[in-house]
C-alpha atoms as a PDB file:
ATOM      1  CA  UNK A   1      20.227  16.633  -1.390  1.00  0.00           C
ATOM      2  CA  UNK A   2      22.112  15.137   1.312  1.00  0.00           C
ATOM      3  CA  UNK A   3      19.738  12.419   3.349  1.00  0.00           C
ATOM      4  CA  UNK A   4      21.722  11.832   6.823  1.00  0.00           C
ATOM      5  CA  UNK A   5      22.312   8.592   9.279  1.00  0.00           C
ATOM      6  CA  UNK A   6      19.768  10.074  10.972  1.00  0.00           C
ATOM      7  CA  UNK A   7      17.206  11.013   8.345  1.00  0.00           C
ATOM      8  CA  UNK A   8      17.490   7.355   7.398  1.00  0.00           C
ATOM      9  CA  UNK A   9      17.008   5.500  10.784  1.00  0.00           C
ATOM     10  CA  UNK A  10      14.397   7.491  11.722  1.00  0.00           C
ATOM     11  CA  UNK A  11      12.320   7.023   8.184  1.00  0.00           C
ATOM     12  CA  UNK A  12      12.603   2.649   8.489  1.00  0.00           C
ATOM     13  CA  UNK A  13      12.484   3.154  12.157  1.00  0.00           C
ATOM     14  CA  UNK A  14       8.989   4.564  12.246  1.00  0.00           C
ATOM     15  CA  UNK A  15       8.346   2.743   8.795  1.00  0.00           C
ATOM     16  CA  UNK A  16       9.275  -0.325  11.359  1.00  0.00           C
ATOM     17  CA  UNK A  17       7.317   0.788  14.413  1.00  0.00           C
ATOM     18  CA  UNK A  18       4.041   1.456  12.391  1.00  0.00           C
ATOM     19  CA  UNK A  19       4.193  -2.329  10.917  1.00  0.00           C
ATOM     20  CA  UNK A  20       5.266  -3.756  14.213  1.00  0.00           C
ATOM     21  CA  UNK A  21       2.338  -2.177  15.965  1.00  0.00           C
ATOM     22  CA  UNK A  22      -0.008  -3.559  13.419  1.00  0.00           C
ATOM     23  CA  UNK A  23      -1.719  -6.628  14.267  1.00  0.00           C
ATOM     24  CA  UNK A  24      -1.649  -8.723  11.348  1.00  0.00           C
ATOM     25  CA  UNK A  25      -0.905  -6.495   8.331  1.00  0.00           C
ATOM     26  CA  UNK A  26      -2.957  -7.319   5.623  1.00  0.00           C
ATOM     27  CA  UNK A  27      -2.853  -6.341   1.849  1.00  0.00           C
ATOM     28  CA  UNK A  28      -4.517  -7.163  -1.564  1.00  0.00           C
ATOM     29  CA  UNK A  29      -4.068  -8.830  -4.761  1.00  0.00           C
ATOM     30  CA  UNK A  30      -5.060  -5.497  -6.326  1.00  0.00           C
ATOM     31  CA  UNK A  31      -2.671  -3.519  -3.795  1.00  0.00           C
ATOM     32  CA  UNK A  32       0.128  -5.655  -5.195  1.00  0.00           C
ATOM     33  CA  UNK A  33      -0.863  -5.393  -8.573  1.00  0.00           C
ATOM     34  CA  UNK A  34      -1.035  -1.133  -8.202  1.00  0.00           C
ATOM     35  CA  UNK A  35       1.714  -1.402  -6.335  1.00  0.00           C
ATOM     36  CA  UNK A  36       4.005  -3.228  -8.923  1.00  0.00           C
ATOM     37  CA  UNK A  37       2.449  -1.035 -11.912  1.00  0.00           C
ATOM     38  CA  UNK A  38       3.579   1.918  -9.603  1.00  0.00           C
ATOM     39  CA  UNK A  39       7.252   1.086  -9.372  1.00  0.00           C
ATOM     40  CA  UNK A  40       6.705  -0.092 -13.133  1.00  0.00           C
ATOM     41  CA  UNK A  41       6.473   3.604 -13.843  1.00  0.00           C
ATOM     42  CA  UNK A  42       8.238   5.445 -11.407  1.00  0.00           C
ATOM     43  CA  UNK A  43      11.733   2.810 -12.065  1.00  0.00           C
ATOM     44  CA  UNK A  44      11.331   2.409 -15.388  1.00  0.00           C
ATOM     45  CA  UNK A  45      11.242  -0.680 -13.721  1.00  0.00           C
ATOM     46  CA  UNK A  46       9.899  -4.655 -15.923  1.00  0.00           C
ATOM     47  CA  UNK A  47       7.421  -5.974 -14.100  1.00  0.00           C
ATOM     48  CA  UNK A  48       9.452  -8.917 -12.465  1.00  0.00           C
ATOM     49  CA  UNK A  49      11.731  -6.671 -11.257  1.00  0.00           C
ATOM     50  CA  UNK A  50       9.059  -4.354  -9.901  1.00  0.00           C
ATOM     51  CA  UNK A  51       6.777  -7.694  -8.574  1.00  0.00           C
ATOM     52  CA  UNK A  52       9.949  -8.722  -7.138  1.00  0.00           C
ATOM     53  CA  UNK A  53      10.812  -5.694  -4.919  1.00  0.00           C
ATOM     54  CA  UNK A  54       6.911  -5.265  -3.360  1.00  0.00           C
ATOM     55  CA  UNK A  55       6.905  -8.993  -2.539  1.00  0.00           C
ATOM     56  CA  UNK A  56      10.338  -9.092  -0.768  1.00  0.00           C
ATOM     57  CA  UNK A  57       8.808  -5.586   1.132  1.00  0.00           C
ATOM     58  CA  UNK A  58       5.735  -7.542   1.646  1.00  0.00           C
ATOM     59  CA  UNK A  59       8.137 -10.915   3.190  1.00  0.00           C
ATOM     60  CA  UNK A  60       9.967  -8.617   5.090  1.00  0.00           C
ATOM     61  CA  UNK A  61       7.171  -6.431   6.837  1.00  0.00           C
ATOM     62  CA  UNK A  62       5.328  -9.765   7.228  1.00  0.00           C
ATOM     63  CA  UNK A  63       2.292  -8.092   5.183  1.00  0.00           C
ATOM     64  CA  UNK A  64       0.148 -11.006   3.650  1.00  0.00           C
ATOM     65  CA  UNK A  65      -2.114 -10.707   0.862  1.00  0.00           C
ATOM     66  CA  UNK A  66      -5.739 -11.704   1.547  1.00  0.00           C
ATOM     67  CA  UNK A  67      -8.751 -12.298  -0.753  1.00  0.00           C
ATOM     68  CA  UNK A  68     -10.736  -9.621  -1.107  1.00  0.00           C
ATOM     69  CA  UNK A  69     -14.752 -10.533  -1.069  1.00  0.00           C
ATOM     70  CA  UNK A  70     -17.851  -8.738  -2.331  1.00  0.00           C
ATOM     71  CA  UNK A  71     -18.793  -8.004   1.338  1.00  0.00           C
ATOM     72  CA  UNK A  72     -14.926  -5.815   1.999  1.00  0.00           C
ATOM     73  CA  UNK A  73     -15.490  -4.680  -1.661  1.00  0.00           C
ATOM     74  CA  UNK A  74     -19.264  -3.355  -0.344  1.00  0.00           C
ATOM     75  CA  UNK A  75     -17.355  -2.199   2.360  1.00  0.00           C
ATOM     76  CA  UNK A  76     -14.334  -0.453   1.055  1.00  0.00           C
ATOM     77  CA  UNK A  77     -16.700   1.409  -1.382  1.00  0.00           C
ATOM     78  CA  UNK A  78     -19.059   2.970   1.309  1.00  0.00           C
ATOM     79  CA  UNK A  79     -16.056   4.073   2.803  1.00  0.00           C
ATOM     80  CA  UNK A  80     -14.728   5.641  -0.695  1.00  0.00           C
ATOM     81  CA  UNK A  81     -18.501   7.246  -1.051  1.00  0.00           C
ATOM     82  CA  UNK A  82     -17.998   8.757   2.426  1.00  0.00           C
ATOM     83  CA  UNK A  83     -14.270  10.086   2.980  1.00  0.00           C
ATOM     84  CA  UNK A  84     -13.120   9.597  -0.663  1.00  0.00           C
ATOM     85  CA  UNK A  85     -10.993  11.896  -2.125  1.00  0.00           C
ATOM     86  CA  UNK A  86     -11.357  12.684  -5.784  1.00  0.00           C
ATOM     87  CA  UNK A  87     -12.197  15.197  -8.578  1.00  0.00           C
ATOM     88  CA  UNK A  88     -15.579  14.545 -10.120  1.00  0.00           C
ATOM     89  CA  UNK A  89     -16.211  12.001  -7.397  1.00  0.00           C
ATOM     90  CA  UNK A  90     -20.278  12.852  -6.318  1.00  0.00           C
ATOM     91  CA  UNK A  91     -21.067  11.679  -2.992  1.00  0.00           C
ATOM     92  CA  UNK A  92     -23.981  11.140  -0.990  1.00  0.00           C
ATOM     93  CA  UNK A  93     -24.772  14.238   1.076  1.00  0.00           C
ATOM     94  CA  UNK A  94     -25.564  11.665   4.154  1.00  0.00           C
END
């Protein structure tokens, strides 16, 4: 597979644009932590190296990490119970 000049400014160029547009990109400790176990496993990577990568991504697309409380955690799950994608997942039928 040949991936051209093009094929690769256009993939960090919209990368780019998306995080640009964002106001204040926000993440979580258990984002980085999935995130790092992901690379882990796809790079056969140790986790410092893998830690290291997401937070230089993270420094460069000027994503910080915020707490996460039990009201977003209320929040984020209501949203899982609603549009959440999963097998075995049972959802309300509201």
């Amino acid at each position: 597979m040949i991936v051209d000049a093009s094929a690769i400014v256009a993939i960090l160029t919209r990368m780019a644009d998306v995080l640009e547009s964002a106001r204040s990109p926000i993440t979580s400790p258990i984002a980085i932590f999935e995130a790092t176990r992901g690379i882990c496993h796809k790079r056969h990577a140790s986790v410092e190296e893998a830690e290291a990568d997401v937070h230089e991504f993270l420094g460069v697309a000027a994503i910080r990490a915020i707490s996460i409380t039990e009201r977003e955690a209320g929040t984020a799950l209501a949203a899982f119970s609603r549009y959440g994608k999963g097998e075995g997942i049972r959802r309300n039928s509201t």
